[in-house]
N, C-alpha and C. Protein backbone atom coordinates (compact mmCIF):
# COMPACT_ATOMS: atom_id res chain seq x y z
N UNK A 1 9.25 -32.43 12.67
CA UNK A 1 8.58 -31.20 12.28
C UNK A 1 7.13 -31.18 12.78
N UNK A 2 6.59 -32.36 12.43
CA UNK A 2 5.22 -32.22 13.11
C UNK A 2 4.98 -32.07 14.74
N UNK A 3 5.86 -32.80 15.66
CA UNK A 3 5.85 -32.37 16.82
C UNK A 3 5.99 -30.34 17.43
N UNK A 4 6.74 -29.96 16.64
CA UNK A 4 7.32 -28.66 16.50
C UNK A 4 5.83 -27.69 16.13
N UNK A 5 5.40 -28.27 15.34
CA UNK A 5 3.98 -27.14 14.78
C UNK A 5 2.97 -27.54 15.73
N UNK A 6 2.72 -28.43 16.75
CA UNK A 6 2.01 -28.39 17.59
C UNK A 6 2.80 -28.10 19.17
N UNK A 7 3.60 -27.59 19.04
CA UNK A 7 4.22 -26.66 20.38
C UNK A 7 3.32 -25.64 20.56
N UNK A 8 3.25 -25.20 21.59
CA UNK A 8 2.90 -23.79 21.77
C UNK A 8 3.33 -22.87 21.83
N UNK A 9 4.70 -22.98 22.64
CA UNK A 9 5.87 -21.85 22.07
C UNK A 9 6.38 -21.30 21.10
N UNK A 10 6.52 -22.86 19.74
CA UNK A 10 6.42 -22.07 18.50
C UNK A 10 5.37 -21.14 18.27
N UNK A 11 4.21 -20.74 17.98
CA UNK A 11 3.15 -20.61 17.46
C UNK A 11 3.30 -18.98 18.23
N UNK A 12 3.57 -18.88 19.94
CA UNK A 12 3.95 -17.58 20.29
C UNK A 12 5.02 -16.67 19.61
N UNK A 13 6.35 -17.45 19.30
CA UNK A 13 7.53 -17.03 18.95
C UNK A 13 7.14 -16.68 17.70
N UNK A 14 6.33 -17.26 16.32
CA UNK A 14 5.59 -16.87 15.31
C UNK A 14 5.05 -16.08 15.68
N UNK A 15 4.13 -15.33 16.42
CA UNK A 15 3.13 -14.78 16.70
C UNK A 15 4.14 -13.18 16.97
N UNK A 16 5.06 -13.36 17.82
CA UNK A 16 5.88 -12.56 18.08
C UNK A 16 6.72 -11.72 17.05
N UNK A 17 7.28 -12.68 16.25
CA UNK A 17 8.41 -12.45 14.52
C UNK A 17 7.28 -11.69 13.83
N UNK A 18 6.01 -12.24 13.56
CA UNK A 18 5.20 -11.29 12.79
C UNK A 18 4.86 -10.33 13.07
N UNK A 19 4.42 -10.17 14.42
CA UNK A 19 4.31 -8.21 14.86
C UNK A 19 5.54 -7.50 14.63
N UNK A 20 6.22 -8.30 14.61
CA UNK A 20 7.92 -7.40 14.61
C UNK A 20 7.46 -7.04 12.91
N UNK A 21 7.06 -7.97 12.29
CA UNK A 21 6.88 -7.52 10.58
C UNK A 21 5.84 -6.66 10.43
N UNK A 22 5.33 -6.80 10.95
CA UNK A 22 4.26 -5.62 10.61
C UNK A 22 4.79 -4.08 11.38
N UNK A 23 5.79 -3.61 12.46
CA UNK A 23 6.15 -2.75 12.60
C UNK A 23 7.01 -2.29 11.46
N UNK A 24 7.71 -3.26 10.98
CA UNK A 24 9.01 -2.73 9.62
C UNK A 24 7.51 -2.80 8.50
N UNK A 25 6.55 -3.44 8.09
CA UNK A 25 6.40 -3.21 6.91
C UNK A 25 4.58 -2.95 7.35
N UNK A 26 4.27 -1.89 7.83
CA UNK A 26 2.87 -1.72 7.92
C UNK A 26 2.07 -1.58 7.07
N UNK A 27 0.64 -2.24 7.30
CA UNK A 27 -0.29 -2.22 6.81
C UNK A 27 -1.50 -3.20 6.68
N UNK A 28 -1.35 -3.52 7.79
CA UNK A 28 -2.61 -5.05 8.34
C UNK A 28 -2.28 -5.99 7.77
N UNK A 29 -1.02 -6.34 7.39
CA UNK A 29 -1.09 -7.48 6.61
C UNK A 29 -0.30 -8.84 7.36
N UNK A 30 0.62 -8.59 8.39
CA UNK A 30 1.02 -9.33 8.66
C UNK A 30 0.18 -9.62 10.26
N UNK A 31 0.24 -8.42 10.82
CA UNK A 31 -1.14 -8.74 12.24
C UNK A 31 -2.03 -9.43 12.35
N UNK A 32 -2.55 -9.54 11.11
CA UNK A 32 -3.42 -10.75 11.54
C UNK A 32 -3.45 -11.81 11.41
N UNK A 33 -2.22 -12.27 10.65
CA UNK A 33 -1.47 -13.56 11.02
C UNK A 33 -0.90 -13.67 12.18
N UNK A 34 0.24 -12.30 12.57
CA UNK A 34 0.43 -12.40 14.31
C UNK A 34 -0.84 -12.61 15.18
N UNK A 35 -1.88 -12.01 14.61
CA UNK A 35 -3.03 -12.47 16.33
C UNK A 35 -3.44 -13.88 15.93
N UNK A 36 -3.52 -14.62 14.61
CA UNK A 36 -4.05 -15.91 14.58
C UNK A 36 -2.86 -16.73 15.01
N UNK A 37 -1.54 -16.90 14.58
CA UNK A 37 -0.38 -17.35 15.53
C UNK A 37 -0.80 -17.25 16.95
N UNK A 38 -0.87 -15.72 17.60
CA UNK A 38 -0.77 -15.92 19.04
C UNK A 38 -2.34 -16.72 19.55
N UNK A 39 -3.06 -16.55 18.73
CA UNK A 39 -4.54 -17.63 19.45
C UNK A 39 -4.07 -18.86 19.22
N UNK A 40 -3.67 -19.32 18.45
CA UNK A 40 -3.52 -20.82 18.20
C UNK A 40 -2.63 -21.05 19.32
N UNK A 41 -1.39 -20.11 19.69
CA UNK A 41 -0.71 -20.58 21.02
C UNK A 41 -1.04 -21.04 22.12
N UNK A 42 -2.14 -20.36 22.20
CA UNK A 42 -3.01 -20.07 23.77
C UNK A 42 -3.80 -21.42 23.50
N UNK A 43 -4.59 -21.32 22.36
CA UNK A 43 -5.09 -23.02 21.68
C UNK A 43 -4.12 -24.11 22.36
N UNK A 44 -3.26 -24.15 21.99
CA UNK A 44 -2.32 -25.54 22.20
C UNK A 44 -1.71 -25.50 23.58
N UNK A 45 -1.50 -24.33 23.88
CA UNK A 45 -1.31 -24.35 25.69
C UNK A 45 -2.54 -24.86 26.49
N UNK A 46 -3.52 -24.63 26.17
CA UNK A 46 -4.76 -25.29 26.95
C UNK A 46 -5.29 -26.69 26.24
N UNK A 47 -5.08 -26.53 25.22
CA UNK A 47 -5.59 -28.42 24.55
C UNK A 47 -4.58 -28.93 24.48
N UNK A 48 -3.04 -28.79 25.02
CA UNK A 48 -2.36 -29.64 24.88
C UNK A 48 -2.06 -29.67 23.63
N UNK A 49 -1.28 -31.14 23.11
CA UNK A 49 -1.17 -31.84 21.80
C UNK A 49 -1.93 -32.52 21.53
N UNK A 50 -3.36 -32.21 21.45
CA UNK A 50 -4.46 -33.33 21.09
C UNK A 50 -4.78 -32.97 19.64
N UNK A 51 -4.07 -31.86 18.92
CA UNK A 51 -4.63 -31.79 18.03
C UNK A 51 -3.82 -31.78 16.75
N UNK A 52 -4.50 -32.71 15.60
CA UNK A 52 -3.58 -33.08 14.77
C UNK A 52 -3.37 -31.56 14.07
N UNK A 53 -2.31 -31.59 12.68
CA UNK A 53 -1.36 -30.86 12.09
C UNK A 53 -2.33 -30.10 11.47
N UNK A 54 -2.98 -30.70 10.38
CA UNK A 54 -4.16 -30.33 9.59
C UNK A 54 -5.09 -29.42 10.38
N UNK A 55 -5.58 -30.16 12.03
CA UNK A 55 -6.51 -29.16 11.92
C UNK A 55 -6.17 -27.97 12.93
N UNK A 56 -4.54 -28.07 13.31
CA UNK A 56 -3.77 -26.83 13.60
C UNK A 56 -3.75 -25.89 13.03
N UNK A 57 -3.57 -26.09 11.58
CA UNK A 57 -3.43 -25.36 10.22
C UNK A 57 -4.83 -24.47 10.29
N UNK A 58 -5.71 -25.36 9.64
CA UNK A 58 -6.98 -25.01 9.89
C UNK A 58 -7.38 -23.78 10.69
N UNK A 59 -7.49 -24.09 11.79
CA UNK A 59 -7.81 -22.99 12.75
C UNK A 59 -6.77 -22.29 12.88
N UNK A 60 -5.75 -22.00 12.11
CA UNK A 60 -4.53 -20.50 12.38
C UNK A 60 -5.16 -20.08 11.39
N UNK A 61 -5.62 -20.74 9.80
CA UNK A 61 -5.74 -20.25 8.77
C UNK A 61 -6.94 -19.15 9.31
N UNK A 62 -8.41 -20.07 9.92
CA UNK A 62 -9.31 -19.12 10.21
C UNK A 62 -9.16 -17.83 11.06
N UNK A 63 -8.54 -18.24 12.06
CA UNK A 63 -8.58 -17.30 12.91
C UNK A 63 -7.40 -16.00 12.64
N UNK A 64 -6.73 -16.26 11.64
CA UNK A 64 -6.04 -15.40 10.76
C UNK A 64 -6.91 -14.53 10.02
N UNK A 65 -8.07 -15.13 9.15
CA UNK A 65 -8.78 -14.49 8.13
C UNK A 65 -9.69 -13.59 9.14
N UNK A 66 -9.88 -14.56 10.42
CA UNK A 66 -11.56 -13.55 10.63
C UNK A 66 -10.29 -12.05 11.83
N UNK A 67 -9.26 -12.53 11.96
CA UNK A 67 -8.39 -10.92 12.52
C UNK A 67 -7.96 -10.23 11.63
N UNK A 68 -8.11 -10.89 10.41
CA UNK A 68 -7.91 -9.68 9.33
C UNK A 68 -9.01 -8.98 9.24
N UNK A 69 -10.34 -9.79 8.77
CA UNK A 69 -11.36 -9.20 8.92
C UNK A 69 -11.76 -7.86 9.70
N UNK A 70 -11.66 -8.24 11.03
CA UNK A 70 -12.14 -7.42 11.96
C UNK A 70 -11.33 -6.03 12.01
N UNK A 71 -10.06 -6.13 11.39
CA UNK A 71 -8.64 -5.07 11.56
C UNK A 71 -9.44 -4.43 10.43
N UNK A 72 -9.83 -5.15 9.24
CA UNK A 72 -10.05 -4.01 8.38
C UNK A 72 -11.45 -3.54 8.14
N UNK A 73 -12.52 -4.04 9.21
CA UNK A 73 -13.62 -3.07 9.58
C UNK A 73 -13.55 -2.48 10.57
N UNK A 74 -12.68 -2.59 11.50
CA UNK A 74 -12.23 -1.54 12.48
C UNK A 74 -11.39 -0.06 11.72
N UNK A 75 -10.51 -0.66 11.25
CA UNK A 75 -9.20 0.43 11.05
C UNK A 75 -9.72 1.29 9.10
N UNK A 76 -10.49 0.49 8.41
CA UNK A 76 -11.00 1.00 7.18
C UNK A 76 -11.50 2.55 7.49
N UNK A 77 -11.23 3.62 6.12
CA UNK A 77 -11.69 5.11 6.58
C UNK A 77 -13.21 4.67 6.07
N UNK A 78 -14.52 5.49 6.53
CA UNK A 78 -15.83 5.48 5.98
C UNK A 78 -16.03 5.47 4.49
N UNK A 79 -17.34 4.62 4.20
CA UNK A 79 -17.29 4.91 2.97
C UNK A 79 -16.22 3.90 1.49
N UNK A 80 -15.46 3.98 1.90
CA UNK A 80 -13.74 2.99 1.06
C UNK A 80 -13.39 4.15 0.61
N UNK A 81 -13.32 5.65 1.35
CA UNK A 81 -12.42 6.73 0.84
C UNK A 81 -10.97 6.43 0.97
N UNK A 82 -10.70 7.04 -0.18
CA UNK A 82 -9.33 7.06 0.27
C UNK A 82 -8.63 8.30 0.58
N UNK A 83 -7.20 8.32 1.17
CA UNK A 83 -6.93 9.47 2.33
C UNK A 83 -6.28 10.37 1.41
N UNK A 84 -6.52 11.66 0.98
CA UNK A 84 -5.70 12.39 0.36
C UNK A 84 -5.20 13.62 0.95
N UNK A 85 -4.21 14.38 0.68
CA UNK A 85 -3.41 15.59 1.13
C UNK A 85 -3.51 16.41 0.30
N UNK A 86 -4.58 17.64 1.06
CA UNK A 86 -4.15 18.95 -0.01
C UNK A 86 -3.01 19.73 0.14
N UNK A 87 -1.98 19.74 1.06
CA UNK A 87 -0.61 20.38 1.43
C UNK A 87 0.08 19.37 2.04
N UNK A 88 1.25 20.22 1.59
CA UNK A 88 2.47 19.42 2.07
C UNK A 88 2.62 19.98 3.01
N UNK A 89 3.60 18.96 4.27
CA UNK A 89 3.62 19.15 5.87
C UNK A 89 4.74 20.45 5.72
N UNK A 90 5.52 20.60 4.42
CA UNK A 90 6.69 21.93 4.95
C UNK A 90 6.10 22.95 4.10
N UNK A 91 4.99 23.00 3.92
CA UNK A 91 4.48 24.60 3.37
C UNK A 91 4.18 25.38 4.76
């Protein structure tokens, strides 16, 4: 198992399964685990296996939090309004 979490292919193929989840269940929540999966890929394709399990973890965990981050000061409406409808689309 530990050889397996420092693949890089896993970490794409993760990276991949979770965008697929976030098309069935939207709402920033799984994307930015897909973009921290797909960095860590690109991570381990260029460093090799030099890097232990822990601090694999580590840096998916971060680079998970700070693409959430950025998704939800990009994609947030002004203000923390929230979106309301005065009509319905079949009036």
């Amino acid at each position: 198992m530990a050889d397996l979490m420092a693949t890089w292919w896993v970490w794409l193929a993760a990276a991949l399964v979770l965008a697929i989840l976030e098309v069935l269940a939207p709402g920033f929540v799984f994307l930015g685990f897909a973009i921290g999966a797909a960095v860590m890929g690109v991570i381990l394709l260029v460093a090799g296996q030099s890097l232990s399990i822990p601090m694999i973890l580590l840096i998916f965990a971060a680079l998970s939090l700070v693409a959430w981050l950025v998704l939800r000061r990009v994609f947030e409406l002004p203000g923390g309004q929230v979106k309301t409808f005065d009509h319905d689309i079949n009036d």
